[in-house]
PDB file of N, CA and C in Angstrom:
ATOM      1  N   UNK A   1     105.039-130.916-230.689  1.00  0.00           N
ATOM      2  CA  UNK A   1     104.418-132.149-230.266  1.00  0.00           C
ATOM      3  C   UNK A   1     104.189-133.037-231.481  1.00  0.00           C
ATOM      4  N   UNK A   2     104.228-134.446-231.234  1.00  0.00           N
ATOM      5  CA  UNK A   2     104.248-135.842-232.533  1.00  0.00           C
ATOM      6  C   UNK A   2     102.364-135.585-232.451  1.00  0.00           C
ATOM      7  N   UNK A   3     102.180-136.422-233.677  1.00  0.00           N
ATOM      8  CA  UNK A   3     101.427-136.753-233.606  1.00  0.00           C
ATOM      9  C   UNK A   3     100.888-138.036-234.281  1.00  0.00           C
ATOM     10  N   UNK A   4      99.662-138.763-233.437  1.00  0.00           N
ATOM     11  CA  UNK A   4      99.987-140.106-233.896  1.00  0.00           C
ATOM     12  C   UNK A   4      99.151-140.841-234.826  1.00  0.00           C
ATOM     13  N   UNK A   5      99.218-140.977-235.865  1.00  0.00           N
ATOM     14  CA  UNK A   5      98.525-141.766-236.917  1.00  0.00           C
ATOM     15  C   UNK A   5      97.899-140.550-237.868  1.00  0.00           C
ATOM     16  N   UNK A   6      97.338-141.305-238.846  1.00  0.00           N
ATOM     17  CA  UNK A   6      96.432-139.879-239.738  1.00  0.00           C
ATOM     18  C   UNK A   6      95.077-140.112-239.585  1.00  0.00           C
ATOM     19  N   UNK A   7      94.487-141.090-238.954  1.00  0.00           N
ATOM     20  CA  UNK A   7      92.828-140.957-239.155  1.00  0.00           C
ATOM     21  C   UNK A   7      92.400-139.392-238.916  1.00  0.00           C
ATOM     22  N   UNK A   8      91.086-139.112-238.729  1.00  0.00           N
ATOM     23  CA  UNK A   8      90.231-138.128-238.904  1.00  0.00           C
ATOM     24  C   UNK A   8      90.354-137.873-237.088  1.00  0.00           C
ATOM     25  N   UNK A   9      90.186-138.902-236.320  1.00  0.00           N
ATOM     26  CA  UNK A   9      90.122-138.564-235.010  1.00  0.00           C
ATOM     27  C   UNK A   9      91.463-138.896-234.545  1.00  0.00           C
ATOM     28  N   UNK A  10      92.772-139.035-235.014  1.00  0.00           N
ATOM     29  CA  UNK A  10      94.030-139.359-234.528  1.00  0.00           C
ATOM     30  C   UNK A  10      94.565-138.088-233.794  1.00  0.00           C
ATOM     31  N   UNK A  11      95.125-137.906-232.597  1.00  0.00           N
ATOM     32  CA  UNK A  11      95.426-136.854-231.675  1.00  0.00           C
ATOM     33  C   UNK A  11      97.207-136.720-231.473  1.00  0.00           C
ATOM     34  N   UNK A  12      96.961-135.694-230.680  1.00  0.00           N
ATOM     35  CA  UNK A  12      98.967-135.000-230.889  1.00  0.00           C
ATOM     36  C   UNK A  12      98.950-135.211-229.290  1.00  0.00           C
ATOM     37  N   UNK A  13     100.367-135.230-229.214  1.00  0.00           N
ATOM     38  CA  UNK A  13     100.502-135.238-227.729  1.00  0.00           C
ATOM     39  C   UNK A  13     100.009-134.542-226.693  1.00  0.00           C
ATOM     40  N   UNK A  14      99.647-133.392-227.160  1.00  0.00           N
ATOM     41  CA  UNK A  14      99.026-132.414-226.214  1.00  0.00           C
ATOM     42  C   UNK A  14      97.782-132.579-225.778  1.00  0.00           C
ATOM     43  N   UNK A  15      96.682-133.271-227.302  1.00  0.00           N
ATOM     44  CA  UNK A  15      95.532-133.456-226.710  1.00  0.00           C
ATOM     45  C   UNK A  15      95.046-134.604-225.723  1.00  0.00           C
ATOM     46  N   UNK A  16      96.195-135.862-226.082  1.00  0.00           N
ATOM     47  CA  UNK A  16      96.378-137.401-225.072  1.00  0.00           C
ATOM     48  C   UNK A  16      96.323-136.765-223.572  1.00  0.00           C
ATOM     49  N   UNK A  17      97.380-135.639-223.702  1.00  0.00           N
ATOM     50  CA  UNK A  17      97.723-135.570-222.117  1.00  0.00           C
ATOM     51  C   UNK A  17      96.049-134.331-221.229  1.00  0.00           C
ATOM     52  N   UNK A  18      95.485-133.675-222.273  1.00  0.00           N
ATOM     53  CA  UNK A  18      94.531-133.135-221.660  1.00  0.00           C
ATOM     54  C   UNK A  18      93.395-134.108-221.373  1.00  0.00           C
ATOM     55  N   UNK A  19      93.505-135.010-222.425  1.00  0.00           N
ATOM     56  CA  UNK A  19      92.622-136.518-222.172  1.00  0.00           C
ATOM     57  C   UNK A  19      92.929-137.111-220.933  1.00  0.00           C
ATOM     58  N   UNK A  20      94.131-137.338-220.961  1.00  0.00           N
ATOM     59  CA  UNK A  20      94.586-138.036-219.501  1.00  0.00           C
ATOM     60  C   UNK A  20      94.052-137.031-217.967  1.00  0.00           C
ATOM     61  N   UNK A  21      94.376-135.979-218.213  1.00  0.00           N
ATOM     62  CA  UNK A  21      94.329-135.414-216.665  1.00  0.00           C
ATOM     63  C   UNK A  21      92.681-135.070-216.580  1.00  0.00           C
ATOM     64  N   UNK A  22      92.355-135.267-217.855  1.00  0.00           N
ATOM     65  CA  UNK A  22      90.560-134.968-217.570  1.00  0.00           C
ATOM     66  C   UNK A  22      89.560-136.115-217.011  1.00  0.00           C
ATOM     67  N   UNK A  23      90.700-137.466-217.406  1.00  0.00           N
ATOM     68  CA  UNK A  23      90.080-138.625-216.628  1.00  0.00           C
ATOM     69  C   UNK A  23      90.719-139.513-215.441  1.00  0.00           C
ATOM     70  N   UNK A  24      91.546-138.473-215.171  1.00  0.00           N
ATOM     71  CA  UNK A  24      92.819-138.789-214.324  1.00  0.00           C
ATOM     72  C   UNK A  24      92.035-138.150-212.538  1.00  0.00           C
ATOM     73  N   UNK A  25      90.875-137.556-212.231  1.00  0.00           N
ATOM     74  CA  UNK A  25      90.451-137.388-211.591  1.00  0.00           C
ATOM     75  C   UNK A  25      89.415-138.011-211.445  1.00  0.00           C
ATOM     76  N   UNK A  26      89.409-138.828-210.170  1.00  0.00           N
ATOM     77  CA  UNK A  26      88.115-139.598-209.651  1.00  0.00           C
ATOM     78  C   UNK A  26      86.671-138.953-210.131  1.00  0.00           C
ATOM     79  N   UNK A  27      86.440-137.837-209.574  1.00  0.00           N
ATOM     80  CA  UNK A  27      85.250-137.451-209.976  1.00  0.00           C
ATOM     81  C   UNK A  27      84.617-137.534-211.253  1.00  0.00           C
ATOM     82  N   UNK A  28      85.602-136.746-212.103  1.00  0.00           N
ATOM     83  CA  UNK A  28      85.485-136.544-213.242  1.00  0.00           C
ATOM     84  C   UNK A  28      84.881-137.873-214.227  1.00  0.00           C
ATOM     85  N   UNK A  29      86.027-138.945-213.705  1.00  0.00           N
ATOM     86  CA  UNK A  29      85.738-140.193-214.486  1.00  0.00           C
ATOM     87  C   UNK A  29      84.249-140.746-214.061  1.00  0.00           C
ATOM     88  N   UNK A  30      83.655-140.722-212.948  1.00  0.00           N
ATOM     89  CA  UNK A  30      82.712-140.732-212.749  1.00  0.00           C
ATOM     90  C   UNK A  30      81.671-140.152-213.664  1.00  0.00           C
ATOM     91  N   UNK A  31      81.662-139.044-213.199  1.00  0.00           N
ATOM     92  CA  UNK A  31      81.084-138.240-214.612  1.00  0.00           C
ATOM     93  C   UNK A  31      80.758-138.684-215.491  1.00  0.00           C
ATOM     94  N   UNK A  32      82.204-139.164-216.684  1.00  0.00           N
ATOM     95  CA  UNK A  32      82.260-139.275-217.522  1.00  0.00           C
ATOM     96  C   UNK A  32      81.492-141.162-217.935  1.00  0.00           C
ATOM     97  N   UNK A  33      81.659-141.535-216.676  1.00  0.00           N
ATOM     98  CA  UNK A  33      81.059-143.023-216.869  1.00  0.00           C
ATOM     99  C   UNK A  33      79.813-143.599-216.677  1.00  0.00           C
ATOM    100  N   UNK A  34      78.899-141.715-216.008  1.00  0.00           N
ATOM    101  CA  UNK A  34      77.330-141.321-215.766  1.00  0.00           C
ATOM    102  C   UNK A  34      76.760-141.441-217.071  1.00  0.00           C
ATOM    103  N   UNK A  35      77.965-140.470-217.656  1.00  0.00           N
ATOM    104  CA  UNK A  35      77.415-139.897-219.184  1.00  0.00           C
ATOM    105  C   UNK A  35      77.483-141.152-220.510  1.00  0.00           C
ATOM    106  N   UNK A  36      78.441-141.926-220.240  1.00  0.00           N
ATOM    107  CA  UNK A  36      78.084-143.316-221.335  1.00  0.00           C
ATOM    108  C   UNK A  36      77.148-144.068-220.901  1.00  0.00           C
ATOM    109  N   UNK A  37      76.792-144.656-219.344  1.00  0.00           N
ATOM    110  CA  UNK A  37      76.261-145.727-219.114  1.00  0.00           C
ATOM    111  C   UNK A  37      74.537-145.011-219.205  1.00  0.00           C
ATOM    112  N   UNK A  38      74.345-143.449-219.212  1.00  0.00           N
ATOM    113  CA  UNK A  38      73.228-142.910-220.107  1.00  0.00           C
ATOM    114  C   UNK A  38      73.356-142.710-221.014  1.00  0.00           C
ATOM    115  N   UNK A  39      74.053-142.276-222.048  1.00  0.00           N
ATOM    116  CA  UNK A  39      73.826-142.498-223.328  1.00  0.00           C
ATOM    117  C   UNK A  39      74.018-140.743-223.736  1.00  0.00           C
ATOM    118  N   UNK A  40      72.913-140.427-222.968  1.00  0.00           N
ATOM    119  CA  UNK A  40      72.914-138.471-222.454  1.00  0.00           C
ATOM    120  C   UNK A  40      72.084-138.437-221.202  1.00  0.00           C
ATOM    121  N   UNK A  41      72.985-137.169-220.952  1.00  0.00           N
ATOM    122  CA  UNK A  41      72.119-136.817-219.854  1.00  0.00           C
ATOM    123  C   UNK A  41      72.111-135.595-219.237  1.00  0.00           C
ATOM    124  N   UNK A  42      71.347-134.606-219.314  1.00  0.00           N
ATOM    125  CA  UNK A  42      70.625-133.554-218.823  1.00  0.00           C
ATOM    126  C   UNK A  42      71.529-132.743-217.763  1.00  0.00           C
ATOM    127  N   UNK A  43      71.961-131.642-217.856  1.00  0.00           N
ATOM    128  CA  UNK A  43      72.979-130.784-217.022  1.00  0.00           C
ATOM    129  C   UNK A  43      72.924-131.159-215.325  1.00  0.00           C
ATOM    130  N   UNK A  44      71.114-131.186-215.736  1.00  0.00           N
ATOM    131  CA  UNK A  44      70.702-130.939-213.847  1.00  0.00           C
ATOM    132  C   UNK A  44      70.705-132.387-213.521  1.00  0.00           C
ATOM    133  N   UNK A  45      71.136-133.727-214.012  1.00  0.00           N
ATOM    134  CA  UNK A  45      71.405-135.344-213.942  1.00  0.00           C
ATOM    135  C   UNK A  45      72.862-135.914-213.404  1.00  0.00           C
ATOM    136  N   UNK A  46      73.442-134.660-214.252  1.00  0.00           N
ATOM    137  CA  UNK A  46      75.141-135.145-214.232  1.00  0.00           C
ATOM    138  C   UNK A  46      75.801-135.468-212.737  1.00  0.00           C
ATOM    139  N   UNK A  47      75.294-134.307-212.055  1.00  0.00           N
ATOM    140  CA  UNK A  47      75.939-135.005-210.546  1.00  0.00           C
ATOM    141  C   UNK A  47      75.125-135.092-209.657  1.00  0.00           C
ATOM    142  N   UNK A  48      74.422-136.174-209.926  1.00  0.00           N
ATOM    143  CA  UNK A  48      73.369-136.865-209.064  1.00  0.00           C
ATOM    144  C   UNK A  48      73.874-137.597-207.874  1.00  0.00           C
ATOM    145  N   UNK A  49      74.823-138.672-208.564  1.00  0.00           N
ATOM    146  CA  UNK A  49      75.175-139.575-207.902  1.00  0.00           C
ATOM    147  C   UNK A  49      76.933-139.409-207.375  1.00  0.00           C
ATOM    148  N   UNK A  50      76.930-137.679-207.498  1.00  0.00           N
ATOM    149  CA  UNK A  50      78.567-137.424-206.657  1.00  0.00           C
ATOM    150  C   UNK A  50      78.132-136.650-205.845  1.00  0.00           C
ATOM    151  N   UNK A  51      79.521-136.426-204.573  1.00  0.00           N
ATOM    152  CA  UNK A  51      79.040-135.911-203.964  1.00  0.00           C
ATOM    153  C   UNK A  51      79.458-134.270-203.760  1.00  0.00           C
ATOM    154  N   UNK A  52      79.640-133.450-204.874  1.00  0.00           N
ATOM    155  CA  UNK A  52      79.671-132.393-205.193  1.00  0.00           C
ATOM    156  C   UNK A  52      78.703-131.244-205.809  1.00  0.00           C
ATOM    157  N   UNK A  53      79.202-130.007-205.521  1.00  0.00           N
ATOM    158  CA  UNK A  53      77.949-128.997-205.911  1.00  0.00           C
ATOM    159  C   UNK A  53      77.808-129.002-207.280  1.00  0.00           C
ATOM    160  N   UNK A  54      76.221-127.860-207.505  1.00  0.00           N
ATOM    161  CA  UNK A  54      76.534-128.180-209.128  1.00  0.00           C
ATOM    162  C   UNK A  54      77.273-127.379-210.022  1.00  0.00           C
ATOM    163  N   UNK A  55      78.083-126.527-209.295  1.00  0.00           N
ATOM    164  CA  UNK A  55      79.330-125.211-209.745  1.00  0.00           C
ATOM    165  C   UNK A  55      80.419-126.130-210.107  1.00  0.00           C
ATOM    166  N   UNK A  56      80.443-127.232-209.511  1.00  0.00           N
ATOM    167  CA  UNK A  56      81.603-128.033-209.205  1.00  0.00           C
ATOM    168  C   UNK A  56      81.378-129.291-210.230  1.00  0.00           C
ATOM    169  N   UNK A  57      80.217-129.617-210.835  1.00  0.00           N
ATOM    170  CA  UNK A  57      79.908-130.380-211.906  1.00  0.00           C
ATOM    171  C   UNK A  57      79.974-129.594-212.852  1.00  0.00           C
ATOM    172  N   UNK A  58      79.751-128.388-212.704  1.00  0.00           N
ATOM    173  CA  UNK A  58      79.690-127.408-214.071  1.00  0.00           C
ATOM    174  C   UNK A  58      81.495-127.135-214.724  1.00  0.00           C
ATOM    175  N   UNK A  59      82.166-127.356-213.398  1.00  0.00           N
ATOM    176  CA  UNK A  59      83.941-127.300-214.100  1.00  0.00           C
ATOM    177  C   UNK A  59      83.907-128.525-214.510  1.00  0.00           C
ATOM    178  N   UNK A  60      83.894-129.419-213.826  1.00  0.00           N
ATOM    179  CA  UNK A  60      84.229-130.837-214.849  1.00  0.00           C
ATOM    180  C   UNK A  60      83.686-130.882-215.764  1.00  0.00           C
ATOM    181  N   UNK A  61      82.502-130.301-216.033  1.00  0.00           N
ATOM    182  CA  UNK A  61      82.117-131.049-217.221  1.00  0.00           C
ATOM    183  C   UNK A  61      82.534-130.080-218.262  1.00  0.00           C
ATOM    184  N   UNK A  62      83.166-128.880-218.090  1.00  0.00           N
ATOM    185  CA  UNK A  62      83.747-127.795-218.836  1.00  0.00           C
ATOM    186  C   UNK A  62      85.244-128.675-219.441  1.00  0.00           C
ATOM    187  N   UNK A  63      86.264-129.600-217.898  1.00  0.00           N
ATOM    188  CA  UNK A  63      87.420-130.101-218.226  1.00  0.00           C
ATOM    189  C   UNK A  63      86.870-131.214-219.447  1.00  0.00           C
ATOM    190  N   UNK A  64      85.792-132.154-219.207  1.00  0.00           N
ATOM    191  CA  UNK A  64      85.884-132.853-219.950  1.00  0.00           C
ATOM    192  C   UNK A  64      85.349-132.468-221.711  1.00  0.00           C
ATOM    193  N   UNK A  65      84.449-131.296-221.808  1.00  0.00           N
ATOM    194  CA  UNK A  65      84.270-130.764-223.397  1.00  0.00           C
ATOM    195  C   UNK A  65      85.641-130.196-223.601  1.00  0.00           C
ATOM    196  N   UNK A  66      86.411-129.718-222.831  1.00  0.00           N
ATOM    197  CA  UNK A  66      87.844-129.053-223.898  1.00  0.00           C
ATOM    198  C   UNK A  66      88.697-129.758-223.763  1.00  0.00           C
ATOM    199  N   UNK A  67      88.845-131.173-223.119  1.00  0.00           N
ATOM    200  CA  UNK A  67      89.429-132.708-223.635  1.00  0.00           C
ATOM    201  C   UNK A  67      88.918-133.031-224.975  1.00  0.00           C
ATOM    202  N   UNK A  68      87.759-132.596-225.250  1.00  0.00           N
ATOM    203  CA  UNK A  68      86.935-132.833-226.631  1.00  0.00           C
ATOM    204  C   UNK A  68      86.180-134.870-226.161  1.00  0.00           C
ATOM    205  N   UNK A  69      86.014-134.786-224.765  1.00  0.00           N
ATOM    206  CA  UNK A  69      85.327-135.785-224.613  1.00  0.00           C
ATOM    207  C   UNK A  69      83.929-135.905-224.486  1.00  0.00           C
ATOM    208  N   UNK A  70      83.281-134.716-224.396  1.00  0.00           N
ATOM    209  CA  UNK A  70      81.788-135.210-224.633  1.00  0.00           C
ATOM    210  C   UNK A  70      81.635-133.726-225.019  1.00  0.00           C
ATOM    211  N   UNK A  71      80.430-133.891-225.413  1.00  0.00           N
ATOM    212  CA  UNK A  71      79.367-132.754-226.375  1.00  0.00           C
ATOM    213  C   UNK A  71      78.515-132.325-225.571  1.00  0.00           C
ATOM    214  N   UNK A  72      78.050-131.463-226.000  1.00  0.00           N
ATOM    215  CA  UNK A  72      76.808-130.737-225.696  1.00  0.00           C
ATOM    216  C   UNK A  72      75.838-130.330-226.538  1.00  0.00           C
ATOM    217  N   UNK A  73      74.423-130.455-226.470  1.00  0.00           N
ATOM    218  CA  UNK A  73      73.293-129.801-227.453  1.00  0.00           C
ATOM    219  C   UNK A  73      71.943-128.920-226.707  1.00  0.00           C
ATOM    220  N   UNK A  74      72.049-127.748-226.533  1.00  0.00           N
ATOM    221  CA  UNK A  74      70.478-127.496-226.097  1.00  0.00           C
ATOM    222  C   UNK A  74      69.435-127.622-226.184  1.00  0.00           C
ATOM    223  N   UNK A  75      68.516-127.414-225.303  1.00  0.00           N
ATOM    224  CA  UNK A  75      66.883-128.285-226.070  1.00  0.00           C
ATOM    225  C   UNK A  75      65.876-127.305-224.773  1.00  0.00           C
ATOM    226  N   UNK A  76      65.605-126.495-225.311  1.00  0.00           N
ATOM    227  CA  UNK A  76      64.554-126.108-224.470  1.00  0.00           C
ATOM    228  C   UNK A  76      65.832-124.847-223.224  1.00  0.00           C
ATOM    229  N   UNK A  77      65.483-125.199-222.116  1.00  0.00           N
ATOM    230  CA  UNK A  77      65.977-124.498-221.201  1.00  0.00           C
ATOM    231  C   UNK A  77      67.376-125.821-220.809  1.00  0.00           C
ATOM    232  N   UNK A  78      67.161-126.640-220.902  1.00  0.00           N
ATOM    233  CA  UNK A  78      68.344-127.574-221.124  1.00  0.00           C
ATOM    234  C   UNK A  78      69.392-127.876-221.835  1.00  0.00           C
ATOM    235  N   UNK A  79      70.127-128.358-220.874  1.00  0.00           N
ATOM    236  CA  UNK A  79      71.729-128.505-221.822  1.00  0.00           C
ATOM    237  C   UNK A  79      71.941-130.148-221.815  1.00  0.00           C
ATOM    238  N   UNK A  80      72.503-130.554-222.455  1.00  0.00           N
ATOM    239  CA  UNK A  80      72.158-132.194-222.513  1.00  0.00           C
ATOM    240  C   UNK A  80      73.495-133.074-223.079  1.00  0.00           C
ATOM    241  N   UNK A  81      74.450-133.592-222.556  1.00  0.00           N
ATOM    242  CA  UNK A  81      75.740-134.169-222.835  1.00  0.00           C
ATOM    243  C   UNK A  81      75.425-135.527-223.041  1.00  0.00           C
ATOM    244  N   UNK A  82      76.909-135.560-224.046  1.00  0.00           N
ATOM    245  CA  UNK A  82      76.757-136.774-224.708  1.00  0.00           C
ATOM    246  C   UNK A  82      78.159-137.028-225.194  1.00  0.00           C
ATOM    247  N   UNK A  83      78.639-138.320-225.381  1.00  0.00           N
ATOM    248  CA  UNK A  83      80.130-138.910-224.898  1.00  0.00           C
ATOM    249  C   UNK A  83      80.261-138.671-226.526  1.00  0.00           C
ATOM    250  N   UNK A  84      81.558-138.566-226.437  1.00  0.00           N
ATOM    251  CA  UNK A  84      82.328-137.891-228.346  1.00  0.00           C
ATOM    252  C   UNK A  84      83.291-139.028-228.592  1.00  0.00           C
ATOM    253  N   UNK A  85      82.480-140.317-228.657  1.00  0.00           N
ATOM    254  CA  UNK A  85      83.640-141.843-228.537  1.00  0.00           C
ATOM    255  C   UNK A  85      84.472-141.641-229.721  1.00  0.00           C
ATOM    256  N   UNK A  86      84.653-140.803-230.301  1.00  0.00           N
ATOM    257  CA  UNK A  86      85.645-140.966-231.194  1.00  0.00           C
ATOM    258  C   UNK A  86      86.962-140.226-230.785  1.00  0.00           C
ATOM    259  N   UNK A  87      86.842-139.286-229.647  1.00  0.00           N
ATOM    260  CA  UNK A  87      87.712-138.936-229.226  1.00  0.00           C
ATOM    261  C   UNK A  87      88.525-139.757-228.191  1.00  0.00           C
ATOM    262  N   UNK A  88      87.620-141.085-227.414  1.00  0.00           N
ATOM    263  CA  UNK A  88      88.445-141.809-226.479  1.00  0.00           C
ATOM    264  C   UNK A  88      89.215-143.075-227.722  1.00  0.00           C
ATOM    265  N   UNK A  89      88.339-143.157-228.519  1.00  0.00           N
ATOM    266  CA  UNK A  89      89.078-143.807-229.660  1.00  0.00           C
ATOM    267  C   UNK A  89      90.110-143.550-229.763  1.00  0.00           C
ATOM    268  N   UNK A  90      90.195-142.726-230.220  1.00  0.00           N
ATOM    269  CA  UNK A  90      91.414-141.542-230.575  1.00  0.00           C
ATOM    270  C   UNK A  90      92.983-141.876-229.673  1.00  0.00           C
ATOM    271  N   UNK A  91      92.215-141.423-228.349  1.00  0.00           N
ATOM    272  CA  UNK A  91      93.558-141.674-227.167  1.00  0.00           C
ATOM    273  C   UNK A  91      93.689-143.021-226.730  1.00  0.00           C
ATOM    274  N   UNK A  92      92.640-144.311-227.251  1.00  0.00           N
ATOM    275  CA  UNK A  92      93.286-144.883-227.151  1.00  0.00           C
ATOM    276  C   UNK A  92      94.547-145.857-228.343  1.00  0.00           C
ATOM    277  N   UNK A  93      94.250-145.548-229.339  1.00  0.00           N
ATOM    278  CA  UNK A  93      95.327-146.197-229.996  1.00  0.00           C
ATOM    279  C   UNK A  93      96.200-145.304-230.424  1.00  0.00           C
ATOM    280  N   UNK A  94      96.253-144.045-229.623  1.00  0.00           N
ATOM    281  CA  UNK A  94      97.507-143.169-229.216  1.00  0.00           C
ATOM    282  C   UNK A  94      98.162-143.598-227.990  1.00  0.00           C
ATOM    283  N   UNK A  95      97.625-144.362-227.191  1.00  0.00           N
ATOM    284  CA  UNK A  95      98.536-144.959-226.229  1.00  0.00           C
ATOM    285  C   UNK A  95      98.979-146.537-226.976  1.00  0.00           C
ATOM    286  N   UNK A  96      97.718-147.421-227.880  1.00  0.00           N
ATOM    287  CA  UNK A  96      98.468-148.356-228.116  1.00  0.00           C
ATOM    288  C   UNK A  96      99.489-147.957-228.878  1.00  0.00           C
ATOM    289  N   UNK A  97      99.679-147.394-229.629  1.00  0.00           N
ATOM    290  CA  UNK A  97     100.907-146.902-230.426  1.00  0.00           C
ATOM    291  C   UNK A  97     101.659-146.970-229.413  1.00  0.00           C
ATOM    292  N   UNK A  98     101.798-145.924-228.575  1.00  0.00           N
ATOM    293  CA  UNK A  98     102.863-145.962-227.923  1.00  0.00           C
ATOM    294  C   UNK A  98     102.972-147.522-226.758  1.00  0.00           C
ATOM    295  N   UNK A  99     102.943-148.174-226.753  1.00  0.00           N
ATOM    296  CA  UNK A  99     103.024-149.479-225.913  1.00  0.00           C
ATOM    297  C   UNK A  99     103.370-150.248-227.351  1.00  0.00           C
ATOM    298  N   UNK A 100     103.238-150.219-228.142  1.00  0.00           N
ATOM    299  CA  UNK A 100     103.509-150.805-229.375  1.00  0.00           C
ATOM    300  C   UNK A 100     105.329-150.519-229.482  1.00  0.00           C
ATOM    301  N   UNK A 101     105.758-149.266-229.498  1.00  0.00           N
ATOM    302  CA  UNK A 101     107.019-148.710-229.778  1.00  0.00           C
ATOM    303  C   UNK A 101     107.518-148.772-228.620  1.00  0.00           C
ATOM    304  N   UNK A 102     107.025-148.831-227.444  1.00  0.00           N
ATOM    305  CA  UNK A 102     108.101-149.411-226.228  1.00  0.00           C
ATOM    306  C   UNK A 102     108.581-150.306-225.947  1.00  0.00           C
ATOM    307  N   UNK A 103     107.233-151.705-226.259  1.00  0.00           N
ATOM    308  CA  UNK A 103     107.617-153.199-226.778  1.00  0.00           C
ATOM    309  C   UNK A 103     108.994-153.316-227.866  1.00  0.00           C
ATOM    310  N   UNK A 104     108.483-152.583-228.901  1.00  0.00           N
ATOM    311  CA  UNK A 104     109.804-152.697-229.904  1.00  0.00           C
ATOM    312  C   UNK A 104     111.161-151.976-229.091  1.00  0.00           C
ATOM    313  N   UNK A 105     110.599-151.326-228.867  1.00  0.00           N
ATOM    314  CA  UNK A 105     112.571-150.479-228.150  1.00  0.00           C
ATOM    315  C   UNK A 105     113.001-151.560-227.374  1.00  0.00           C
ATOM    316  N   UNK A 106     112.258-152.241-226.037  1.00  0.00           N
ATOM    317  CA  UNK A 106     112.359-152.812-225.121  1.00  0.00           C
ATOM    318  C   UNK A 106     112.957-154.327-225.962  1.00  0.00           C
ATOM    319  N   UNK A 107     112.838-154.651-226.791  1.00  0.00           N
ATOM    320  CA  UNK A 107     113.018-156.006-227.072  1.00  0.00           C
ATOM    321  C   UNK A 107     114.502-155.423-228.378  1.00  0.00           C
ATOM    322  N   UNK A 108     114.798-154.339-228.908  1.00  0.00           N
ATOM    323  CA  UNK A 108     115.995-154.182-229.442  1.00  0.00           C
ATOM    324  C   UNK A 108     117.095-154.278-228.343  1.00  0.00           C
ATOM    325  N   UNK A 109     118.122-154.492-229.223  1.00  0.00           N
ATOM    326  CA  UNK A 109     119.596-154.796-228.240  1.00  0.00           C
ATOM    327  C   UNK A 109     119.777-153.780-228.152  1.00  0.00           C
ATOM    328  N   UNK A 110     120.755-153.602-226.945  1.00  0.00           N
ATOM    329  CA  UNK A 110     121.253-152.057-226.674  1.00  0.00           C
ATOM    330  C   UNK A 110     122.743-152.053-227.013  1.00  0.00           C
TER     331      UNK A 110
END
């Protein structure tokens, strides 16, 4: 697998595409758009506002830490998530790259 750029948070193809299918599900993105528009938020918070169990918040939010999209810290009897923006950073100017090099192919002569 390529990989794209050298920053510190720059990602390989493999991790874009676990990025993709981790926000490539309705729920999930939900989730994941609970957890920025709080900032953090508390295990027993996360699926408040879906309409799934909390076994079933407990996998997503498993898909989205081994995307390496959000964190976790304990505190007490609590578990408490929090968005890892350097990783959506990451995928995204791994896709502009690539929209960058399709533009260029697309506009060379064939």
């Amino acid at each position: 697998m390529r990989s794209a750029g050298t920053a510190m948070d720059s990602i390989d193809d493999l991790r874009a595409l676990r990025i993709a299918r981790a926000l490539g599900d309705p729920t999930r993105f939900v989730i994941y758009r609970h957890i920025i528009d709080a900032g953090e938020m508390r295990c027993g918070d996360v699926g408040v506002d879906t309409p799934v169990q909390a076994s079933t918040v407990s996998h997503h939010l498993r898909v989205l830490s081994e995307a390496g999209l959000i964190g976790s810290r304990r505190e007490g009897q609590g578990v408490y998530y929090r968005v890892i923006s350097a990783s959506l950073g990451g995928y995204l100017r791994f896709m502009r790259n690539l929209e960058r090099k399709g533009r260029l192919h697309a506009s060379s002569p064939v």
